[in-house]
C-alpha atoms as a PDB file:
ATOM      1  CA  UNK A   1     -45.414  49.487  64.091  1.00  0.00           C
ATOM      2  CA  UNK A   2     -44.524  46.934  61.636  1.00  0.00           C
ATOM      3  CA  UNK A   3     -47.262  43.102  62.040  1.00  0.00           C
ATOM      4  CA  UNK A   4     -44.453  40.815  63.442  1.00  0.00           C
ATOM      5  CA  UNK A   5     -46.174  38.128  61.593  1.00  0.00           C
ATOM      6  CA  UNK A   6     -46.065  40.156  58.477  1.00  0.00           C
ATOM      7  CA  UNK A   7     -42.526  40.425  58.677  1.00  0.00           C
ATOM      8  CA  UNK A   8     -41.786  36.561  59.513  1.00  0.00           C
ATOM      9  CA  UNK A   9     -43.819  35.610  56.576  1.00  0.00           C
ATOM     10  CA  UNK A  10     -42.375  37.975  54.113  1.00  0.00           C
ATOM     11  CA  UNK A  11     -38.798  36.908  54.845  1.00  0.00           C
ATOM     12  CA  UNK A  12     -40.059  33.533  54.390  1.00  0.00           C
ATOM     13  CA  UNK A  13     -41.637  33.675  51.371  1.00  0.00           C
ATOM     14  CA  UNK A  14     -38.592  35.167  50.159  1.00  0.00           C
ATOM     15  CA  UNK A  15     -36.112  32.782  51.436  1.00  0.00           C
ATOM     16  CA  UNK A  16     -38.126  29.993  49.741  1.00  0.00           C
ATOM     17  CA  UNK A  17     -38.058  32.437  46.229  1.00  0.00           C
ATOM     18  CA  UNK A  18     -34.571  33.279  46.579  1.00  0.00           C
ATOM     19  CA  UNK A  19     -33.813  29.088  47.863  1.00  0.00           C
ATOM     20  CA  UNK A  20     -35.739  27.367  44.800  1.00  0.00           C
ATOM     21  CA  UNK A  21     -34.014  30.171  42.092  1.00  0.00           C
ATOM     22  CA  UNK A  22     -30.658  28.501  42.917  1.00  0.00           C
ATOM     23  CA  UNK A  23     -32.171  25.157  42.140  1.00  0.00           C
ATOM     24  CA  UNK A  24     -33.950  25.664  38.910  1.00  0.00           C
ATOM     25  CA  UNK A  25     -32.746  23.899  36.120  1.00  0.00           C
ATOM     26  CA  UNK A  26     -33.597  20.176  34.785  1.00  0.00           C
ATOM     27  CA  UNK A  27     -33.376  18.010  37.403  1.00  0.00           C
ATOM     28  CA  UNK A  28     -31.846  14.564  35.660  1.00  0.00           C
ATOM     29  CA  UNK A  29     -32.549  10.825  36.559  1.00  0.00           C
ATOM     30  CA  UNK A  30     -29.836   8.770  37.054  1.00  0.00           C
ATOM     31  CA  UNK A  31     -32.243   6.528  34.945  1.00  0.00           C
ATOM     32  CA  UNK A  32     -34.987   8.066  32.142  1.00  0.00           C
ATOM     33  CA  UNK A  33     -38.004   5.735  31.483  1.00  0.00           C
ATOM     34  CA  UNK A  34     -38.011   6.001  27.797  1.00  0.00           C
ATOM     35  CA  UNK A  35     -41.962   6.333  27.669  1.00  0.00           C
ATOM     36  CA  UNK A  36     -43.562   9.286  26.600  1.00  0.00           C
ATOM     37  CA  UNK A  37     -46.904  10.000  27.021  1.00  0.00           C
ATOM     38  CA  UNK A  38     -47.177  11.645  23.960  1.00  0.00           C
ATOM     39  CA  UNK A  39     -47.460   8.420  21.843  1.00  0.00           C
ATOM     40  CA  UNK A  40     -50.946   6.319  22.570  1.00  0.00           C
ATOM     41  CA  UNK A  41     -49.246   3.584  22.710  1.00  0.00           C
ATOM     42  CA  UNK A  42     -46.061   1.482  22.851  1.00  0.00           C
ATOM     43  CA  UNK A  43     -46.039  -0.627  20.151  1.00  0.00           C
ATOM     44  CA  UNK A  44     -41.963  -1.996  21.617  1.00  0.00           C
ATOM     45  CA  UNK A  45     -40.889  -2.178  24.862  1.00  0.00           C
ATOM     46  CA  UNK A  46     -39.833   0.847  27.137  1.00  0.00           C
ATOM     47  CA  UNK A  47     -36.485   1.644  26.777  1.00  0.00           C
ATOM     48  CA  UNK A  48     -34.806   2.256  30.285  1.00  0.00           C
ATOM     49  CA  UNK A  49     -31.957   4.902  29.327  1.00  0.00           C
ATOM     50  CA  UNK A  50     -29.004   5.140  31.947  1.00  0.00           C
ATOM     51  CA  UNK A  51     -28.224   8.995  31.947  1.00  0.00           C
ATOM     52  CA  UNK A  52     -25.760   8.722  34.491  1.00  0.00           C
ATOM     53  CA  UNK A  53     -23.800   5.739  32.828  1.00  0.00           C
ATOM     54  CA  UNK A  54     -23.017   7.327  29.215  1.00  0.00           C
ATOM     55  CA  UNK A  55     -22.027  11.049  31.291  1.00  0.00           C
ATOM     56  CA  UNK A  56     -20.013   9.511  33.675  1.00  0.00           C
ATOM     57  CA  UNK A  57     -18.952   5.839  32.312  1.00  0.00           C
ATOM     58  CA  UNK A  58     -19.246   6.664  28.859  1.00  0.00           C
ATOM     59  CA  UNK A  59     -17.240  10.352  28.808  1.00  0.00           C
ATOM     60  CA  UNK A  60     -20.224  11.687  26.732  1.00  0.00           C
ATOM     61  CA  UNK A  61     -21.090  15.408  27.289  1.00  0.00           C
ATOM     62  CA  UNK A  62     -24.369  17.207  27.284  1.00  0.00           C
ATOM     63  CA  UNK A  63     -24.086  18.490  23.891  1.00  0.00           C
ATOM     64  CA  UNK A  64     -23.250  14.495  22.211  1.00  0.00           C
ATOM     65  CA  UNK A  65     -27.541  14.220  22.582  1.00  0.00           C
ATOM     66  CA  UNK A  66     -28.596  17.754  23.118  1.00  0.00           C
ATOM     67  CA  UNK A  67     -28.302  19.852  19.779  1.00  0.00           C
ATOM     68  CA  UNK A  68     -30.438  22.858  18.153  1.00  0.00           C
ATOM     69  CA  UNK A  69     -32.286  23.428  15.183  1.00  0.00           C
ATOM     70  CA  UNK A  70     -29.405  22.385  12.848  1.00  0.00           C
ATOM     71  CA  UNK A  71     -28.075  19.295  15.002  1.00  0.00           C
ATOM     72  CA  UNK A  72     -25.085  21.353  16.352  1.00  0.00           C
ATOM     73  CA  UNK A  73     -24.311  19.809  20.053  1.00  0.00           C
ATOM     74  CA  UNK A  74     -25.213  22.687  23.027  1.00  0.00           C
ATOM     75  CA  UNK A  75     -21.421  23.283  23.846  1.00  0.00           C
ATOM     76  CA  UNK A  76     -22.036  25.111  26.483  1.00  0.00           C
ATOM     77  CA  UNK A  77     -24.737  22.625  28.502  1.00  0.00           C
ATOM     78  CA  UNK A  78     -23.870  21.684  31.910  1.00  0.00           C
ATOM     79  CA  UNK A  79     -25.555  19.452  33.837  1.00  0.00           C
ATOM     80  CA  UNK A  80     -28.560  21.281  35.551  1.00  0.00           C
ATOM     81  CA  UNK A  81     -28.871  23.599  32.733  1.00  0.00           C
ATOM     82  CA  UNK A  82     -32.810  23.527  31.516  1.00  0.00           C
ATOM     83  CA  UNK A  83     -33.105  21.503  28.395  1.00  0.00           C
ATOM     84  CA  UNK A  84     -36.246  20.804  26.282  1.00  0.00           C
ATOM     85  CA  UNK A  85     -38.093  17.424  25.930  1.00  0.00           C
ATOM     86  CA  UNK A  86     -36.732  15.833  22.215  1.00  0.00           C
ATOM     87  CA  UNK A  87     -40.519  15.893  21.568  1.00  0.00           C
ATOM     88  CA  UNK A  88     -40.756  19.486  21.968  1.00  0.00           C
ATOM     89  CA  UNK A  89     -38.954  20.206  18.327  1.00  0.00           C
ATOM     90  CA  UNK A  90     -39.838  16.308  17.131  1.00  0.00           C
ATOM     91  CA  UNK A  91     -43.495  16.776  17.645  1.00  0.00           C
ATOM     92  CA  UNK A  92     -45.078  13.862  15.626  1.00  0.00           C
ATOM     93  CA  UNK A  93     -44.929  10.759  17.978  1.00  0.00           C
ATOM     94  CA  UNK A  94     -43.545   7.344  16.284  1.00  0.00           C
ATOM     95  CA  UNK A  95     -41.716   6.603  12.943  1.00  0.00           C
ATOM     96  CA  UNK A  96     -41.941   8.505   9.676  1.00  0.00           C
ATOM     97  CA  UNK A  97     -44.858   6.175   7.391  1.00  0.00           C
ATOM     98  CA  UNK A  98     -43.805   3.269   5.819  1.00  0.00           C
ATOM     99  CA  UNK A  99     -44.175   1.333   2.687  1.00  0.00           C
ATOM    100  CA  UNK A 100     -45.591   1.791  -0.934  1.00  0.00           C
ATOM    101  CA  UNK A 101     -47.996   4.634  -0.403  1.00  0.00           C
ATOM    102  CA  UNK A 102     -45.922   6.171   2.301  1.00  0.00           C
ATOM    103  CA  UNK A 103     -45.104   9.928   1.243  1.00  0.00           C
ATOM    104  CA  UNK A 104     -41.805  10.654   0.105  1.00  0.00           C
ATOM    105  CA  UNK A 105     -40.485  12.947   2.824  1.00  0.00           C
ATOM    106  CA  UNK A 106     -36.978  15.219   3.201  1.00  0.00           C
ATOM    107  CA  UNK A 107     -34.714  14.674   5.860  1.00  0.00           C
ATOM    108  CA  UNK A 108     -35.730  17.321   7.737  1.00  0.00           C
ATOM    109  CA  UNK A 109     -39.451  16.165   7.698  1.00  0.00           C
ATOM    110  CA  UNK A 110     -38.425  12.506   8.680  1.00  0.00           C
ATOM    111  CA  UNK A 111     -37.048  14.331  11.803  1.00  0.00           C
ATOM    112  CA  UNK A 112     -40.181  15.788  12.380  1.00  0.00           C
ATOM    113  CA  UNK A 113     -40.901  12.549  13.866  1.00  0.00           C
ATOM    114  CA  UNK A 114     -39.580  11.597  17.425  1.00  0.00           C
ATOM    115  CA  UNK A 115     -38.990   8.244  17.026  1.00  0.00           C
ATOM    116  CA  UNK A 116     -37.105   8.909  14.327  1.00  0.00           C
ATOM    117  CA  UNK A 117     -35.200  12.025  15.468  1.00  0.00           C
ATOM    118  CA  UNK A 118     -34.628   9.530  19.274  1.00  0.00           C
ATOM    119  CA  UNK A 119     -33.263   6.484  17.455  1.00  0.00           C
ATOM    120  CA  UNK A 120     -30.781   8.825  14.707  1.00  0.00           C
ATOM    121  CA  UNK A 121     -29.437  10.245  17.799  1.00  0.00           C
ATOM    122  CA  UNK A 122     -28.405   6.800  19.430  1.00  0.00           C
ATOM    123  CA  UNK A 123     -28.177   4.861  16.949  1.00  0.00           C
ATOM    124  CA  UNK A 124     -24.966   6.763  15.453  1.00  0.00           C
ATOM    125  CA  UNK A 125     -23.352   7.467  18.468  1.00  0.00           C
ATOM    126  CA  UNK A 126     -23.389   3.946  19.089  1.00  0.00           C
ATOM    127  CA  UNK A 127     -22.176   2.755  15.241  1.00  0.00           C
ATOM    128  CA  UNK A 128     -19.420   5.266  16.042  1.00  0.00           C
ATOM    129  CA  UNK A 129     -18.541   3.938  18.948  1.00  0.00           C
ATOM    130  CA  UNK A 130     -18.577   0.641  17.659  1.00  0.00           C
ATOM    131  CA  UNK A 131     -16.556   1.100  14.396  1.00  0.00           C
ATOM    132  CA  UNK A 132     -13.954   3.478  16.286  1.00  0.00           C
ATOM    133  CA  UNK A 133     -13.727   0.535  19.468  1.00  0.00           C
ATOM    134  CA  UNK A 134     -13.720  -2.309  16.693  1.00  0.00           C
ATOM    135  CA  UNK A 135     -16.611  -3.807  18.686  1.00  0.00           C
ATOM    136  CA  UNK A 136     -18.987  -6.926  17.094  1.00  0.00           C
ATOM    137  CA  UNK A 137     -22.122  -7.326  18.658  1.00  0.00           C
ATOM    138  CA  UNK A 138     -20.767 -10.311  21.018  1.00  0.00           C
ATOM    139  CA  UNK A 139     -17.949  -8.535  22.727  1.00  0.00           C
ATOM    140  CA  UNK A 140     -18.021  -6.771  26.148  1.00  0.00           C
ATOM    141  CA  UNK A 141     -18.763  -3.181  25.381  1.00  0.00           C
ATOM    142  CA  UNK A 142     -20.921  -3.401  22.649  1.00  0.00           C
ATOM    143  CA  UNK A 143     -23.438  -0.426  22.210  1.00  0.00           C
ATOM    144  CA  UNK A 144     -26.961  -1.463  21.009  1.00  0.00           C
ATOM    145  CA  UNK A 145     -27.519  -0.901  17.006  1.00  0.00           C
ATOM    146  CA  UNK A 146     -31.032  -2.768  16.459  1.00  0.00           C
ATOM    147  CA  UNK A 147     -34.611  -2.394  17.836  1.00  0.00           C
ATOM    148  CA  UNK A 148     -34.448  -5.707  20.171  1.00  0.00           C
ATOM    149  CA  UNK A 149     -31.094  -4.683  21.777  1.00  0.00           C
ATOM    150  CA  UNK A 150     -32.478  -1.213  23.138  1.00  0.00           C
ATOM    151  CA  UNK A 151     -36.568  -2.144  23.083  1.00  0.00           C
ATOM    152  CA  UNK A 152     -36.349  -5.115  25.341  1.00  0.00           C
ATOM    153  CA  UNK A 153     -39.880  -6.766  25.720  1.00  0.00           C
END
């Protein structure tokens, strides 16, 4: 004779497989704390990035800030789709060096660098929205361009 408690927790266990496999994907904030605890320290303030405001105010689709290995946006993204951490490809945490004795680096290498690779990504979407809006930095609108408008303190 089949262990009635056997049974019961069997079908459980795989109700709660079966339950959770239509859920997995990348859960997304509505808001993303900007601070990843790959980096030390923050040397600027946390940027608090509104997710939900540039999909659904904004128009802009997964693949405007999700791309692959050559930049090309993930077309087919959806939201819930599993997507990767920009650090996960842009491993080296911060800016590309700096200054006289800074190494001269490719473009590809400067990417290597999150910070870089994070502020490319926004920073031109938002110049192109500005330029094709006709937007100055005073008018309603406006996307963010410069450290202090994004890194608020």
């Amino acid at each position: 004779m089949f262990n009635k408690s056997l049974v019961i927790s069997a079908v459980a266990a795989l109700a709660f497989l079966t339950s959770t496999s239509l859920y997995a994907g990348t859960a997304v904030q509505d808001v993303i704390k900007m601070d990843n605890k790959a980096y030390s320290e923050h040397k600027k303030g946390i940027v608090d990035f509104s997710h939900k405001k540039h999909a659904e105010e904004y128009g802009a689709g997964c693949g405007d800030c999700h791309h692959n290995d050559k930049k090309e946006p993930l077309k087919d993204l959806k939201a819930g789709d599993n997507v990767q951490n920009c650090i996960e490809c842009h491993k080296t945490p911060g800016e590309k060096p700096k200054g006289k004795e800074a190494p001269k680096l490719t473009r590809s290498q400067e990417l290597e660098y999150h910070a870089e690779a994070i502020h490319d990504n926004c920073r031109d979407c938002h110049k192109a929205h500005n330029k094709e809006k006709g937007l100055k930095a005073k008018d309603l609108g406006f996307a963010p361009t410069t450290c202090k408008e994004c890194h608020k303190e």
